[in-house]
N, C-alpha and C. Protein backbone atom coordinates (compact mmCIF):
# COMPACT_ATOMS: atom_id res chain seq x y z
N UNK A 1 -21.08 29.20 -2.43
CA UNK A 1 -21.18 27.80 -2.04
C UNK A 1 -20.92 26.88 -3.23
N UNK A 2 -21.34 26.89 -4.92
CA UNK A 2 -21.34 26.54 -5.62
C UNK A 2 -19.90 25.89 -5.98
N UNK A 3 -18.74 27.52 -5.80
CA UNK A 3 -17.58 27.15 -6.22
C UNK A 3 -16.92 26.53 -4.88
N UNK A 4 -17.15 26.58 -3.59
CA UNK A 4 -16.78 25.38 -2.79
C UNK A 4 -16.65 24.07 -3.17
N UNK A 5 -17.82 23.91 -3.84
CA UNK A 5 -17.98 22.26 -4.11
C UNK A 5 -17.26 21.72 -5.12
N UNK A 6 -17.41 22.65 -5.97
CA UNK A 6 -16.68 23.06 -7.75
C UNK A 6 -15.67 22.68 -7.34
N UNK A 7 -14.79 23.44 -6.14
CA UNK A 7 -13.36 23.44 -5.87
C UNK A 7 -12.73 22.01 -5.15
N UNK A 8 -13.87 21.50 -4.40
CA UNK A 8 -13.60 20.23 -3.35
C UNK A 8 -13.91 19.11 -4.41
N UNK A 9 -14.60 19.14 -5.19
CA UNK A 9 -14.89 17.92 -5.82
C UNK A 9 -13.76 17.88 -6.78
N UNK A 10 -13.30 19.15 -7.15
CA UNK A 10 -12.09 18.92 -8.34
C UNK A 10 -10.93 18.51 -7.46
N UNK A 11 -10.50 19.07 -6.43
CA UNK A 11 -9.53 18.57 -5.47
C UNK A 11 -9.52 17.00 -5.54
N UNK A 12 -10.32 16.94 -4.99
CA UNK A 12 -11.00 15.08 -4.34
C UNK A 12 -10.79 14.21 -5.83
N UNK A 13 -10.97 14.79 -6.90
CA UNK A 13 -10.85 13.81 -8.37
C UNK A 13 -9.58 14.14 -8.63
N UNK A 14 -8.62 15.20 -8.07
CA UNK A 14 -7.67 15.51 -9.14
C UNK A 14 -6.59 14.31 -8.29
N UNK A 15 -7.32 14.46 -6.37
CA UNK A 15 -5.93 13.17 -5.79
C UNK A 15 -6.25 12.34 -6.02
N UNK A 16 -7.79 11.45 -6.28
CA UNK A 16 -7.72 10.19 -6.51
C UNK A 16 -7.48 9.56 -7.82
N UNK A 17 -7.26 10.15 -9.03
CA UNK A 17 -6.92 10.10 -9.50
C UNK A 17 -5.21 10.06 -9.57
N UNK A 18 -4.45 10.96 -8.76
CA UNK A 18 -3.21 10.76 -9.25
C UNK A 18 -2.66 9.72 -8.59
N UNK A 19 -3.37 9.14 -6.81
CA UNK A 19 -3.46 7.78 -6.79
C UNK A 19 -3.27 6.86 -7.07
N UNK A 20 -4.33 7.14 -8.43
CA UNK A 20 -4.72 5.95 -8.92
C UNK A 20 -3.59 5.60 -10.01
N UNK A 21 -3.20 6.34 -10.56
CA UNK A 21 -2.55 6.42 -11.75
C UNK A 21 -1.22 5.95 -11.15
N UNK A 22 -0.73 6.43 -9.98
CA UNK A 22 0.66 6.32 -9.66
C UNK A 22 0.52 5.03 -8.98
N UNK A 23 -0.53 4.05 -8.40
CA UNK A 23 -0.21 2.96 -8.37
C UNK A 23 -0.28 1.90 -8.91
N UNK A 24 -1.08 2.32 -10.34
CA UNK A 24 -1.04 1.70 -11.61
C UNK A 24 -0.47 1.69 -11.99
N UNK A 25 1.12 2.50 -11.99
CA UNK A 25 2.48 2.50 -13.01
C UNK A 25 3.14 1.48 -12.23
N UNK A 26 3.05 1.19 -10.98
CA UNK A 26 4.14 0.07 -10.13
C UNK A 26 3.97 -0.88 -10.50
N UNK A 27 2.73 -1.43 -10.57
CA UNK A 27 2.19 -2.72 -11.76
C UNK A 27 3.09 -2.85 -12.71
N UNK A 28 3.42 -2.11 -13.83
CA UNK A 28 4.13 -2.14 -15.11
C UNK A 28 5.74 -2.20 -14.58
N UNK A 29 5.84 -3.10 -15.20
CA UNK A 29 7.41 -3.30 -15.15
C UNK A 29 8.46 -2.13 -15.63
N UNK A 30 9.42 -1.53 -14.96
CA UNK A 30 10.34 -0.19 -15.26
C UNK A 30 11.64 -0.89 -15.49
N UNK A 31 12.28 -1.21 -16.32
CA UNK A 31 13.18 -2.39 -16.57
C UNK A 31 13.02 -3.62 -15.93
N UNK A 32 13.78 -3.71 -14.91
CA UNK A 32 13.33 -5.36 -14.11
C UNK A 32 12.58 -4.92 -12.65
N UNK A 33 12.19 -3.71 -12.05
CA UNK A 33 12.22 -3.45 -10.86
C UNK A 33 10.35 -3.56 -11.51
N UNK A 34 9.16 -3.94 -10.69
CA UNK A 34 7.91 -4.61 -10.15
C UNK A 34 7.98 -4.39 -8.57
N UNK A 35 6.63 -3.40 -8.53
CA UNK A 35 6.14 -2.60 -7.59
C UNK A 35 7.23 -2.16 -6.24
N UNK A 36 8.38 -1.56 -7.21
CA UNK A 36 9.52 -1.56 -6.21
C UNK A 36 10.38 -2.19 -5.82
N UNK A 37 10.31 -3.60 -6.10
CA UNK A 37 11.53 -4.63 -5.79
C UNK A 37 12.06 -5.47 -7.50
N UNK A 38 13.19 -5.30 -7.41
CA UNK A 38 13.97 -5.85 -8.11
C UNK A 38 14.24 -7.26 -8.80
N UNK A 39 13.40 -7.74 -9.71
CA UNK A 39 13.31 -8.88 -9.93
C UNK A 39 14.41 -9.40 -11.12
N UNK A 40 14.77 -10.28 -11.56
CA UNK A 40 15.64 -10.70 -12.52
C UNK A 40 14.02 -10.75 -13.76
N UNK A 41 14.85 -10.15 -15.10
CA UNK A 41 14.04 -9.92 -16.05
C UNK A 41 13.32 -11.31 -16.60
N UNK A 42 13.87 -12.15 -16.61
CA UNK A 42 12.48 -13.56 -16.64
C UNK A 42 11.51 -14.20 -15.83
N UNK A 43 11.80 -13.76 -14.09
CA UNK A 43 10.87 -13.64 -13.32
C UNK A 43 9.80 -12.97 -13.72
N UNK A 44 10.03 -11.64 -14.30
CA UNK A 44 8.62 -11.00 -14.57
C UNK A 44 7.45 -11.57 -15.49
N UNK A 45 7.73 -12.31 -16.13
CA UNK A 45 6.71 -13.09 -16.95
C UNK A 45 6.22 -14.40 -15.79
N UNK A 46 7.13 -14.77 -15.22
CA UNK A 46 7.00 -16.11 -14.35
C UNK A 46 5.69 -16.07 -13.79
N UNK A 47 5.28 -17.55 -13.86
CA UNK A 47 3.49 -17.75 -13.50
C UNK A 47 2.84 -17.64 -12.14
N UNK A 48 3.90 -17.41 -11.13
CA UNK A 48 4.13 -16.97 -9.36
C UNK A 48 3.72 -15.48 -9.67
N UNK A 49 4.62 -14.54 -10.34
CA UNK A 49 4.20 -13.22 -10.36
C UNK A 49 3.15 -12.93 -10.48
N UNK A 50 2.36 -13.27 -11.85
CA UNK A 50 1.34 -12.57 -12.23
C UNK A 50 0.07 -12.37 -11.89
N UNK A 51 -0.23 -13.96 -10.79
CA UNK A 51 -1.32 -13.31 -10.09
C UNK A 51 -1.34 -12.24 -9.12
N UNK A 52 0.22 -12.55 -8.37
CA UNK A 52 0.34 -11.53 -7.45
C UNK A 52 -0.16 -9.69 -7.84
N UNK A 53 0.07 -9.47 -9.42
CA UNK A 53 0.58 -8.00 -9.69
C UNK A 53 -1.12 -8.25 -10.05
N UNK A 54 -1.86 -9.23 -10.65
CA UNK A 54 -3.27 -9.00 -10.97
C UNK A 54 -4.17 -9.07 -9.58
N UNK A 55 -3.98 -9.35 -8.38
CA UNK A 55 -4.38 -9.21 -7.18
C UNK A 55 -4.03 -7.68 -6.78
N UNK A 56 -2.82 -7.36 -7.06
CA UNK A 56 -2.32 -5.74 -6.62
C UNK A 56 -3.50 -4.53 -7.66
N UNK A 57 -3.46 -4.98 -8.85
CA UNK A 57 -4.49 -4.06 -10.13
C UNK A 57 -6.15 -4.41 -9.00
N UNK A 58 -6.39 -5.28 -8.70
CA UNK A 58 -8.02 -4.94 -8.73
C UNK A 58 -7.95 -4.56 -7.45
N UNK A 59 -6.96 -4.60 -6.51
CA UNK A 59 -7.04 -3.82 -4.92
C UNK A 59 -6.90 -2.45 -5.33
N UNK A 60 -6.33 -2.05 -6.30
CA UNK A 60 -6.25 -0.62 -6.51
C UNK A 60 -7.58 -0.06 -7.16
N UNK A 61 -8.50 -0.96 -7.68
CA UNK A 61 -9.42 -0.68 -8.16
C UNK A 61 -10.63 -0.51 -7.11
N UNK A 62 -10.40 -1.41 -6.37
CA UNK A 62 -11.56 -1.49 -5.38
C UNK A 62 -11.19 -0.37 -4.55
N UNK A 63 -9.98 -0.13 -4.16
CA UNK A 63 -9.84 1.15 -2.83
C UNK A 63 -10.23 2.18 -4.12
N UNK A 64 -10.19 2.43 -5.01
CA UNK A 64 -10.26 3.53 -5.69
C UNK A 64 -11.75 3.65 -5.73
N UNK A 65 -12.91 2.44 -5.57
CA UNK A 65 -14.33 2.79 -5.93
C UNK A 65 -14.73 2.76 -4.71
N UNK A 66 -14.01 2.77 -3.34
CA UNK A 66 -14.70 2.65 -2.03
C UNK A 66 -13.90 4.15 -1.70
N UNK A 67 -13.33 4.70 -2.09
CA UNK A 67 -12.65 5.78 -2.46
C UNK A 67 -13.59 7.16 -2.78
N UNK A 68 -14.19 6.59 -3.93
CA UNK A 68 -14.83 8.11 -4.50
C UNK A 68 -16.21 8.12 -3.85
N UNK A 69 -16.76 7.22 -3.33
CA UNK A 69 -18.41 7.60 -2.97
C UNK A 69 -18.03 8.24 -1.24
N UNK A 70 -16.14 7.59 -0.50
CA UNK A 70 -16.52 8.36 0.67
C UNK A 70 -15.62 9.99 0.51
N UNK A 71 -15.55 10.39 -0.41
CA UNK A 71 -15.62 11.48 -0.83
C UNK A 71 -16.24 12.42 -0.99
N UNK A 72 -17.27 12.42 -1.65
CA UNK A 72 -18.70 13.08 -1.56
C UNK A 72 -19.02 14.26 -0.23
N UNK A 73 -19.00 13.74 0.91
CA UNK A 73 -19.10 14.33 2.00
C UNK A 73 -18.36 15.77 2.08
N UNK A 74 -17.32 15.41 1.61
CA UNK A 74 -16.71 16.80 1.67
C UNK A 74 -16.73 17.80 1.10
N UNK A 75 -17.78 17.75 0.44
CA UNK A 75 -18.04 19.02 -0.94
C UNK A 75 -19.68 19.08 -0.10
N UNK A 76 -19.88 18.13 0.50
CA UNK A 76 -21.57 18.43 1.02
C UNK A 76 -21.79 19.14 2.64
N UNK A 77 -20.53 19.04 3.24
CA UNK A 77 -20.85 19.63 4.01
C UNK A 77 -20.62 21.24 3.90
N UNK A 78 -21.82 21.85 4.59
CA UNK A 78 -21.86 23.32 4.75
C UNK A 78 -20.83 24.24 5.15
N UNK A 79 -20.30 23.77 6.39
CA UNK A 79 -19.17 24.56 7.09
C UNK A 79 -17.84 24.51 6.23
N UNK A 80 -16.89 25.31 5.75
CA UNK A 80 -15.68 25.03 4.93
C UNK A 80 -14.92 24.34 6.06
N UNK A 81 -14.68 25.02 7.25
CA UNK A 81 -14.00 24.35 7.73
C UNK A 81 -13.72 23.07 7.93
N UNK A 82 -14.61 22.15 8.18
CA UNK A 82 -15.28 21.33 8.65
C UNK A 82 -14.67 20.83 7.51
N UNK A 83 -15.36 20.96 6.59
CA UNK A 83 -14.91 20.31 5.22
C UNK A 83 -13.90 19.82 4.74
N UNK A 84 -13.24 21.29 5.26
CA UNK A 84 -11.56 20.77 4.75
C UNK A 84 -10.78 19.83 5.71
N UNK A 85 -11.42 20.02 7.21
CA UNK A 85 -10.76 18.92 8.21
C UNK A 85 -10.88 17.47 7.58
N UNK A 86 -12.11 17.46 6.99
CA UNK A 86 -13.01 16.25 6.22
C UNK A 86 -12.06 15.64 5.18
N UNK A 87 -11.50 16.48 4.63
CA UNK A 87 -10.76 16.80 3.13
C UNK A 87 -8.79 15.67 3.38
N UNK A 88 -8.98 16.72 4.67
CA UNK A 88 -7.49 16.29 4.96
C UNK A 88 -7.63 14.76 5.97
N UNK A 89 -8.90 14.44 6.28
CA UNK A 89 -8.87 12.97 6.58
C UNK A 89 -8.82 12.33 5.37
N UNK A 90 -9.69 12.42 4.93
CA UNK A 90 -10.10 11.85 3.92
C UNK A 90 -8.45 11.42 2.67
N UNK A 91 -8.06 12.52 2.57
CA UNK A 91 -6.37 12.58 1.98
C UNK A 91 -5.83 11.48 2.91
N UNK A 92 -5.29 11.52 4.02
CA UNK A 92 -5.29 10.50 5.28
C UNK A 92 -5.17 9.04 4.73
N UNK A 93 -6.25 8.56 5.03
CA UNK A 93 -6.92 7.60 4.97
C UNK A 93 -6.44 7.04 3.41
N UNK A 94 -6.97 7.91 2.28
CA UNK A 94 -6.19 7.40 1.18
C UNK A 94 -5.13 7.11 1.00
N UNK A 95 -4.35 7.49 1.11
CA UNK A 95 -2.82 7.40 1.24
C UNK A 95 -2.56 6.59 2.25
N UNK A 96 -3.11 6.44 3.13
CA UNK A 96 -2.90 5.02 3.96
C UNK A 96 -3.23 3.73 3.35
N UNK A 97 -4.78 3.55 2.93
CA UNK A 97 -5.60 2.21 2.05
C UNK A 97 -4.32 1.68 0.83
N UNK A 98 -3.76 3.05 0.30
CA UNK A 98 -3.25 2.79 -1.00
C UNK A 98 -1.63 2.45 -0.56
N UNK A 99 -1.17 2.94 0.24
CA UNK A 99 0.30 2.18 0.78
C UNK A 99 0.29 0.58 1.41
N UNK A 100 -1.13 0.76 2.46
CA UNK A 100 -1.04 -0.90 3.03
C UNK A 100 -1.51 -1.78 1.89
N UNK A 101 -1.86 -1.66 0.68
CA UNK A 101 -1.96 -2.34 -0.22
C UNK A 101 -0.86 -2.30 -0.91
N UNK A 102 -0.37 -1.40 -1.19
CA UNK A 102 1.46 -1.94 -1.90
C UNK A 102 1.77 -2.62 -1.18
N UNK A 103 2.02 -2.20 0.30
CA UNK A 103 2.81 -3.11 1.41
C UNK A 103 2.66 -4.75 0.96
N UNK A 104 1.17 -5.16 1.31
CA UNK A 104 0.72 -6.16 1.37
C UNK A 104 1.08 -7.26 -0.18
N UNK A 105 1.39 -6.54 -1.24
CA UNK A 105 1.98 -7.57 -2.74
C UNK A 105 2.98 -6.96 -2.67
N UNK A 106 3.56 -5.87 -1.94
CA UNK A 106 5.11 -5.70 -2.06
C UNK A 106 5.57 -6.98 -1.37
N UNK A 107 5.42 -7.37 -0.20
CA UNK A 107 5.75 -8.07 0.88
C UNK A 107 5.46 -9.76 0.13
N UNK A 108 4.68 -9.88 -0.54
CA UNK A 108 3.81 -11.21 -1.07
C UNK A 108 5.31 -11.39 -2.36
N UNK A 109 5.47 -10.57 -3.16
CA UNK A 109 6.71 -10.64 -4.18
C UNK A 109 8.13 -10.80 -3.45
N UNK A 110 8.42 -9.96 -2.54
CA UNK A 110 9.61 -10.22 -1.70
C UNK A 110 9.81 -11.80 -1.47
N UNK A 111 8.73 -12.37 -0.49
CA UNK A 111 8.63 -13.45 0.03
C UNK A 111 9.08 -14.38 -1.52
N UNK A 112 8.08 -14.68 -2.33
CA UNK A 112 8.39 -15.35 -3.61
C UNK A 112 9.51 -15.19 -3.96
N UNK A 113 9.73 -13.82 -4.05
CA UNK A 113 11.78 -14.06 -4.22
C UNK A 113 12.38 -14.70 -3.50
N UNK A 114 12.17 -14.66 -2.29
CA UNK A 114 13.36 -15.34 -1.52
C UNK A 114 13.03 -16.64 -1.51
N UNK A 115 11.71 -17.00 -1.21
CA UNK A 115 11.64 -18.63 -1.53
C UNK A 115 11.86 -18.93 -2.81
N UNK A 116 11.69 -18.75 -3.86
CA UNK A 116 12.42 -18.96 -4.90
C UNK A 116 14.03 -18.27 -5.51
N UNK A 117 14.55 -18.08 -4.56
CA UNK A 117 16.14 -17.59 -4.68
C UNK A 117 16.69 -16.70 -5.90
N UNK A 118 15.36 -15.65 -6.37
CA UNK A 118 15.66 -15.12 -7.32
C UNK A 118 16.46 -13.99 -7.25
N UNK A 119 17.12 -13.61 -7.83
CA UNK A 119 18.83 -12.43 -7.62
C UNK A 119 18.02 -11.21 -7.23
């Protein structure tokens, strides 16, 4: 039972973590492209952007800490099975929270581009 948990809890930290990490790199600018869309390289400093990408950093922070406590469960329940059904919602659900939040400042930067007619 020990290494069940051993094994589910390292699982459960090793995805939210890579999560976390991989939607913390979209933040950072990769030449001119910002969380996937293509901006002209002086937009990215521009004073429209930056709240947007600092609204995108603490949504990733918050799904990431409402994240790890509903985690837990799956290393606590008894049945493996069960667990792992638990496991693969739980995967689910993350990967959902963490896409409709790109969506949502992907979509918010798009818009700013086009109302501001940037290339």
């Amino acid at each position: 039972m020990i290494a069940y948990v051993i094994t589910m809890m390292f699982t459960v930290l090793s995805l939210l973590l890579a999560f976390y990490i991989s939607n913390r790199t979209g933040a950072k600018p990769n030449g001119n492209i910002l969380l996937g869309l293509k901006l002209p390289q002086e937009a990215l400093k521009d004073e429209a952007v930056t709240p947007i990408i600092k609204a995108y950093c603490k949504a990733n922070n918050n799904v990431t800490l409402i994240l790890l406590p509903l985690s837990v469960p799956a290393a606590l329940i008894p049945y493996m099975s069960i667990g792992i059904i638990y496991l693969l919602l739980w995967c689910g659900a993350a990967f959902a929270m963490y896409w409709f939040g790109l969506a949502k400042y992907y979509d918010e930067l798009h818009d700013l581009k086009q109302r501001n007619k940037l290339a």
